[in-house]
C-alpha atoms as a PDB file:
ATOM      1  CA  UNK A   1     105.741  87.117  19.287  1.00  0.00           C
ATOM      2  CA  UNK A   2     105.504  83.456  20.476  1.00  0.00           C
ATOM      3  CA  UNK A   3     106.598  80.687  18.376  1.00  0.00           C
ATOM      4  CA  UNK A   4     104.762  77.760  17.388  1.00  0.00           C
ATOM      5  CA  UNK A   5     105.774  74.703  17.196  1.00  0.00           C
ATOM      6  CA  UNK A   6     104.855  71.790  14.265  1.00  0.00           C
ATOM      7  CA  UNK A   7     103.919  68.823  16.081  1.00  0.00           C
ATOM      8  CA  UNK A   8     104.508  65.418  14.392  1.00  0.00           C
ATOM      9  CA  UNK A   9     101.963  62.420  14.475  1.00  0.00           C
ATOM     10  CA  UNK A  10      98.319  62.080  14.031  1.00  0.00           C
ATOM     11  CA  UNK A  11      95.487  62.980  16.310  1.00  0.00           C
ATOM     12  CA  UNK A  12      93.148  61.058  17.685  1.00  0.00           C
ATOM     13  CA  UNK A  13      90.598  61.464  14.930  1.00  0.00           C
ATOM     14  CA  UNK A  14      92.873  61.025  12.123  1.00  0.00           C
ATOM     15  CA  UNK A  15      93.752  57.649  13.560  1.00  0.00           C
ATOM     16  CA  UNK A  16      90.301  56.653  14.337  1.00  0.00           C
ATOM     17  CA  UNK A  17      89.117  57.331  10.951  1.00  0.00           C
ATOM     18  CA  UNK A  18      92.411  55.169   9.546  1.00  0.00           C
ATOM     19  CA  UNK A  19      91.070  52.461  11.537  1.00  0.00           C
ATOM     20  CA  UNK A  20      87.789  52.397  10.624  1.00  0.00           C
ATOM     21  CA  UNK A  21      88.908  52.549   6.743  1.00  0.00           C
ATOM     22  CA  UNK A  22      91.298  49.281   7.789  1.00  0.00           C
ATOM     23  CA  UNK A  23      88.542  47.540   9.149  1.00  0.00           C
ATOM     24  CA  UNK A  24      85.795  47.923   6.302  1.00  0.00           C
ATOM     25  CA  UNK A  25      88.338  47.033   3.913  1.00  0.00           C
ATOM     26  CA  UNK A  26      89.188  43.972   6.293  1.00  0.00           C
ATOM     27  CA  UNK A  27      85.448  43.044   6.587  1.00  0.00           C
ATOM     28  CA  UNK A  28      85.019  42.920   2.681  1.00  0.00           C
ATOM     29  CA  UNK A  29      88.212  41.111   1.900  1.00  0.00           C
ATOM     30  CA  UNK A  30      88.039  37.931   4.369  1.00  0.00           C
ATOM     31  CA  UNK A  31      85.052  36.452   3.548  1.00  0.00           C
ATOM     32  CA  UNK A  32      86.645  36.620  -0.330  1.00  0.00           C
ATOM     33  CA  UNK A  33      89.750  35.064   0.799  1.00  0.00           C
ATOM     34  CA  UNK A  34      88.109  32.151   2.667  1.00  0.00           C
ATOM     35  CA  UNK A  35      85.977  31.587  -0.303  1.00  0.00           C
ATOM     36  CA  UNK A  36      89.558  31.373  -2.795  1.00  0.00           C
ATOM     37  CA  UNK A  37      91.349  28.670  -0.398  1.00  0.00           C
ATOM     38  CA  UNK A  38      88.417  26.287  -0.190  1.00  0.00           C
ATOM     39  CA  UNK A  39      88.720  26.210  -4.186  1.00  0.00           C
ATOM     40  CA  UNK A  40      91.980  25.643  -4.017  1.00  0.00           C
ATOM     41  CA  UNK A  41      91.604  23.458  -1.116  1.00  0.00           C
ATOM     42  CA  UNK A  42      89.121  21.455  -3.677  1.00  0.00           C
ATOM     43  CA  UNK A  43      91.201  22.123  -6.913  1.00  0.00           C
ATOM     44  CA  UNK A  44      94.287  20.653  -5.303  1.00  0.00           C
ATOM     45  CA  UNK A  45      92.645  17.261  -4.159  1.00  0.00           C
ATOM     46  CA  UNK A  46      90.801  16.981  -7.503  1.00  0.00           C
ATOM     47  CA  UNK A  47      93.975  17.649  -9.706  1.00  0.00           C
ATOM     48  CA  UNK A  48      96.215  15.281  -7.029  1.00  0.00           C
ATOM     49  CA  UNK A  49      93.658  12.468  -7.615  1.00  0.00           C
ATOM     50  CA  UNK A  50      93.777  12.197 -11.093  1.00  0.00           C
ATOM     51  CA  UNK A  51      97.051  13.201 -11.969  1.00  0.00           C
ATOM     52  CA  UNK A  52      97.549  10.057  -9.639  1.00  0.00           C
ATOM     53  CA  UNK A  53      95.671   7.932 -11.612  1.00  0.00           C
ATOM     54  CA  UNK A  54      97.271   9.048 -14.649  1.00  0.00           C
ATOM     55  CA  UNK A  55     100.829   8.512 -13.182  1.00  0.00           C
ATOM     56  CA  UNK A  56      99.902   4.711 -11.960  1.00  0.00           C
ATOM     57  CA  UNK A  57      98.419   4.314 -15.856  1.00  0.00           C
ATOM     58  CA  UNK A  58     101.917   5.903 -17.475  1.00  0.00           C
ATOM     59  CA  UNK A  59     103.786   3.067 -14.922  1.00  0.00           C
ATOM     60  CA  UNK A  60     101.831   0.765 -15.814  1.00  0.00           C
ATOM     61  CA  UNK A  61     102.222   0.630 -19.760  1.00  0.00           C
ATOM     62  CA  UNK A  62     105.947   2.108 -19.378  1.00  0.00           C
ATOM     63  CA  UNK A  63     106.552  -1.487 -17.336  1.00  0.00           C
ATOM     64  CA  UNK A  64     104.189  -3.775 -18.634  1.00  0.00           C
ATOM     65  CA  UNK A  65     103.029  -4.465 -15.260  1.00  0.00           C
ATOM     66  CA  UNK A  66     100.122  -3.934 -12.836  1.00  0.00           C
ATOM     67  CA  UNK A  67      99.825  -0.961 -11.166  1.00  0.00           C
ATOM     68  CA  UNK A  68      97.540  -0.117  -8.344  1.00  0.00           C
ATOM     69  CA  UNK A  69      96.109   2.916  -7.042  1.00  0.00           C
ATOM     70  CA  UNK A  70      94.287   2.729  -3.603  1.00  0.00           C
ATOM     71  CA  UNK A  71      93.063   4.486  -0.822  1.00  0.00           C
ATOM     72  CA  UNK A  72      95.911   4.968   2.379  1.00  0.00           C
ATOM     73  CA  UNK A  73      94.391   2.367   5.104  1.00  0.00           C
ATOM     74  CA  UNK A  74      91.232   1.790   2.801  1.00  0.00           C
ATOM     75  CA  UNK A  75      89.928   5.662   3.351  1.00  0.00           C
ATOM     76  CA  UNK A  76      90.558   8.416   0.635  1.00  0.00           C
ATOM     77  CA  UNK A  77      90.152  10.932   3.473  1.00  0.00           C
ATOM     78  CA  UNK A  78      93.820   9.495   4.624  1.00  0.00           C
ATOM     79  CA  UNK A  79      95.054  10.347   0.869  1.00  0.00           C
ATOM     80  CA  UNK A  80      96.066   7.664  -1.762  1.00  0.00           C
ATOM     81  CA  UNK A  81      98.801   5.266  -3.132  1.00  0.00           C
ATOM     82  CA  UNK A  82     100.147   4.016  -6.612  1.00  0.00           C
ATOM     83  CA  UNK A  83     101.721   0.566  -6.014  1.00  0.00           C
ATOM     84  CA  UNK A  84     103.310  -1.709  -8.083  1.00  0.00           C
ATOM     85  CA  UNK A  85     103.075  -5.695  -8.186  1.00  0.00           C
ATOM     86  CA  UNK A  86     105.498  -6.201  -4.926  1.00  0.00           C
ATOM     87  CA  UNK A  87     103.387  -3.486  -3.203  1.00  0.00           C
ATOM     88  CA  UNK A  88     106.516  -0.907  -3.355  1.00  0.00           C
ATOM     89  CA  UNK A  89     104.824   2.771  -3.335  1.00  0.00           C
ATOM     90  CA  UNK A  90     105.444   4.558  -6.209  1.00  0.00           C
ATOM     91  CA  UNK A  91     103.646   7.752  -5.633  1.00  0.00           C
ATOM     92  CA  UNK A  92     101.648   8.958  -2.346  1.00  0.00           C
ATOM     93  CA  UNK A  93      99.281  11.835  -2.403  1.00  0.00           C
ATOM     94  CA  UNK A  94      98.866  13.415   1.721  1.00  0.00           C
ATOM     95  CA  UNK A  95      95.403  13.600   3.270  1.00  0.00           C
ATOM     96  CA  UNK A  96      93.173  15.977   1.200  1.00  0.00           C
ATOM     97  CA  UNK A  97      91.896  18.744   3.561  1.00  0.00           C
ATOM     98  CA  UNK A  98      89.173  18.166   6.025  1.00  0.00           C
ATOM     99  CA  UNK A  99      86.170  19.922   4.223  1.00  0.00           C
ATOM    100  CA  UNK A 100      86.812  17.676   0.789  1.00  0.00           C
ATOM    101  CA  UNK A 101      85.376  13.844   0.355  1.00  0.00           C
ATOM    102  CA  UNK A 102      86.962  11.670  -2.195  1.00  0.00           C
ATOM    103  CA  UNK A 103      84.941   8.440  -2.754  1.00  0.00           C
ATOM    104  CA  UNK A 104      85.611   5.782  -5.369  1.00  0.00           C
ATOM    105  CA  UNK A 105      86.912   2.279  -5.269  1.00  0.00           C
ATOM    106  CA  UNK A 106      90.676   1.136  -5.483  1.00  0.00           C
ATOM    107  CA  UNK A 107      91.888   0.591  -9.402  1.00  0.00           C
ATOM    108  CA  UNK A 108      94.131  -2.311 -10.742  1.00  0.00           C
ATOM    109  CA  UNK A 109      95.035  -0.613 -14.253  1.00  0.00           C
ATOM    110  CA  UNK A 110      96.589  -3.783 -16.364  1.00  0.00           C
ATOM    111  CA  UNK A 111      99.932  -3.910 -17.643  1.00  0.00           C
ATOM    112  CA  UNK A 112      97.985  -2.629 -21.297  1.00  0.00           C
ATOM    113  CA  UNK A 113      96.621   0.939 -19.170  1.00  0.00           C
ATOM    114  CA  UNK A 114      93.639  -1.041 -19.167  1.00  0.00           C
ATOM    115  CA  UNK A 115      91.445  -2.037 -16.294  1.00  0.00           C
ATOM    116  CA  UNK A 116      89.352  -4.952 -15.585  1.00  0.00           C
ATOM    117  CA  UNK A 117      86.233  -2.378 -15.648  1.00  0.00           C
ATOM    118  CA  UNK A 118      85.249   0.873 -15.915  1.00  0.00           C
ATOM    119  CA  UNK A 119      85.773   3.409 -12.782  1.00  0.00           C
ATOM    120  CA  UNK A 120      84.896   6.708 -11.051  1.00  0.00           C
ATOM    121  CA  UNK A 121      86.271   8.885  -8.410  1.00  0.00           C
ATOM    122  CA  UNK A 122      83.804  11.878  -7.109  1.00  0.00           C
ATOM    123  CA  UNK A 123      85.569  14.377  -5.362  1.00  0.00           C
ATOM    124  CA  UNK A 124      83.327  17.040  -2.966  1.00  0.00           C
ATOM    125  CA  UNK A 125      83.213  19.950  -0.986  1.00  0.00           C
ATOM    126  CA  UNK A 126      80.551  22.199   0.384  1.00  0.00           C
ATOM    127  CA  UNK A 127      79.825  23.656  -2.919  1.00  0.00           C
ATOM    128  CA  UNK A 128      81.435  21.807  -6.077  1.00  0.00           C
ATOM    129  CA  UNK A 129      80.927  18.077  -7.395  1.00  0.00           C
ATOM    130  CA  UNK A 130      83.810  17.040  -9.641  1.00  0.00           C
ATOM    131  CA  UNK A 131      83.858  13.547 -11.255  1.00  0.00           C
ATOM    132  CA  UNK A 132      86.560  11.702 -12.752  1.00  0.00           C
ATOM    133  CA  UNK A 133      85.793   9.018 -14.859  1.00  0.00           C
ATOM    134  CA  UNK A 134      87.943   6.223 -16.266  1.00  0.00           C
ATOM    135  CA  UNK A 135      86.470   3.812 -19.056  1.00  0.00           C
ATOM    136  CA  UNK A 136      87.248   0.163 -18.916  1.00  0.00           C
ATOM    137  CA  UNK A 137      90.083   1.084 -21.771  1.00  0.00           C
ATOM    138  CA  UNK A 138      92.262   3.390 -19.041  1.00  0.00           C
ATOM    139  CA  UNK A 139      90.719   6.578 -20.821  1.00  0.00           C
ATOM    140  CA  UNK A 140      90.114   8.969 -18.149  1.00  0.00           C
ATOM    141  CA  UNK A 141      88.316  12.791 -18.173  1.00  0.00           C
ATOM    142  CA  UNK A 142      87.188  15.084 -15.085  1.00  0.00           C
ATOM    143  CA  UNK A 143      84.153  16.601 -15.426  1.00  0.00           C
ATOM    144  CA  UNK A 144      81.528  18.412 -13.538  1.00  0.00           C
ATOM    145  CA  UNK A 145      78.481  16.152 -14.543  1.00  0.00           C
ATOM    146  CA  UNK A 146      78.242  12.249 -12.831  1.00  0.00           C
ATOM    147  CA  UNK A 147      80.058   9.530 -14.781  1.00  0.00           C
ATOM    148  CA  UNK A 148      77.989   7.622 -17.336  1.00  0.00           C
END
């Protein structure tokens, strides 16, 4: 009588159809994932923008001063600054990613969180518009629809 013996491993099969399985599932999940990091990528320059604004508004009543928040060299695509009167930077946000536009002008919020006139910052990516709009009082809101 001749022994057999177990043999340990897969077969060729076996490890063609675990393959296949891997790559279906890899198919269906990436196109997901890309789509969840260019929210974030969005959600992360929309939130850094106006908690920004919101920071150079708290400095600017909590010291009775000035406060600016601007554009790094004049373009938002380089990310932005809160300065105070003597131009010392208070707060810098980095470059937003690539595939999100940030337009808007510079804002001088008085030493009241006031500003000289109302402002808005639109913030974009292939998809999504998001808006944040500050009234002439230093009242700001983000919101899907244009600023009025």
């Amino acid at each position: 009588m001749m022994k057999q013996h177990a043999t340990l491993g897969f077969n060729l099969i076996e490890l063609m159809v675990t393959i296949a399985i891997v790559m279906i599932l890899a198919l269906v999940a990436v196109p997901s994932y890309q789509s969840t990091i260019a929210t974030e990528r969005f959600t992360s320059a929309t939130n850094n923008l106006y908690n920004a604004y919101r920071f150079s508004r708290s400095e600017a009543i909590k010291t009775a001063t000035p406060i600016r928040l601007k554009p790094i060299n004049n373009d938002w695509a380089n990310g932005w600054q809160v300065l105070d009167p003597s131009d010392k930077v208070l707060h810098e946000s980095g470059a937003p990613h690539s595939s999100v536009k940030v337009t808007g002008n510079a804002v001088k919020v008085l030493g009241t969180g006031a500003l000289n006139s109302a402002a808005s910052f639109s913030i974009k990516d292939k998809t999504s518009t998001r808006y944040i709009c500050v009234l002439s009082s230093g009242q700001s809101q983000l919101q899907s629809g244009a600023c009025s």
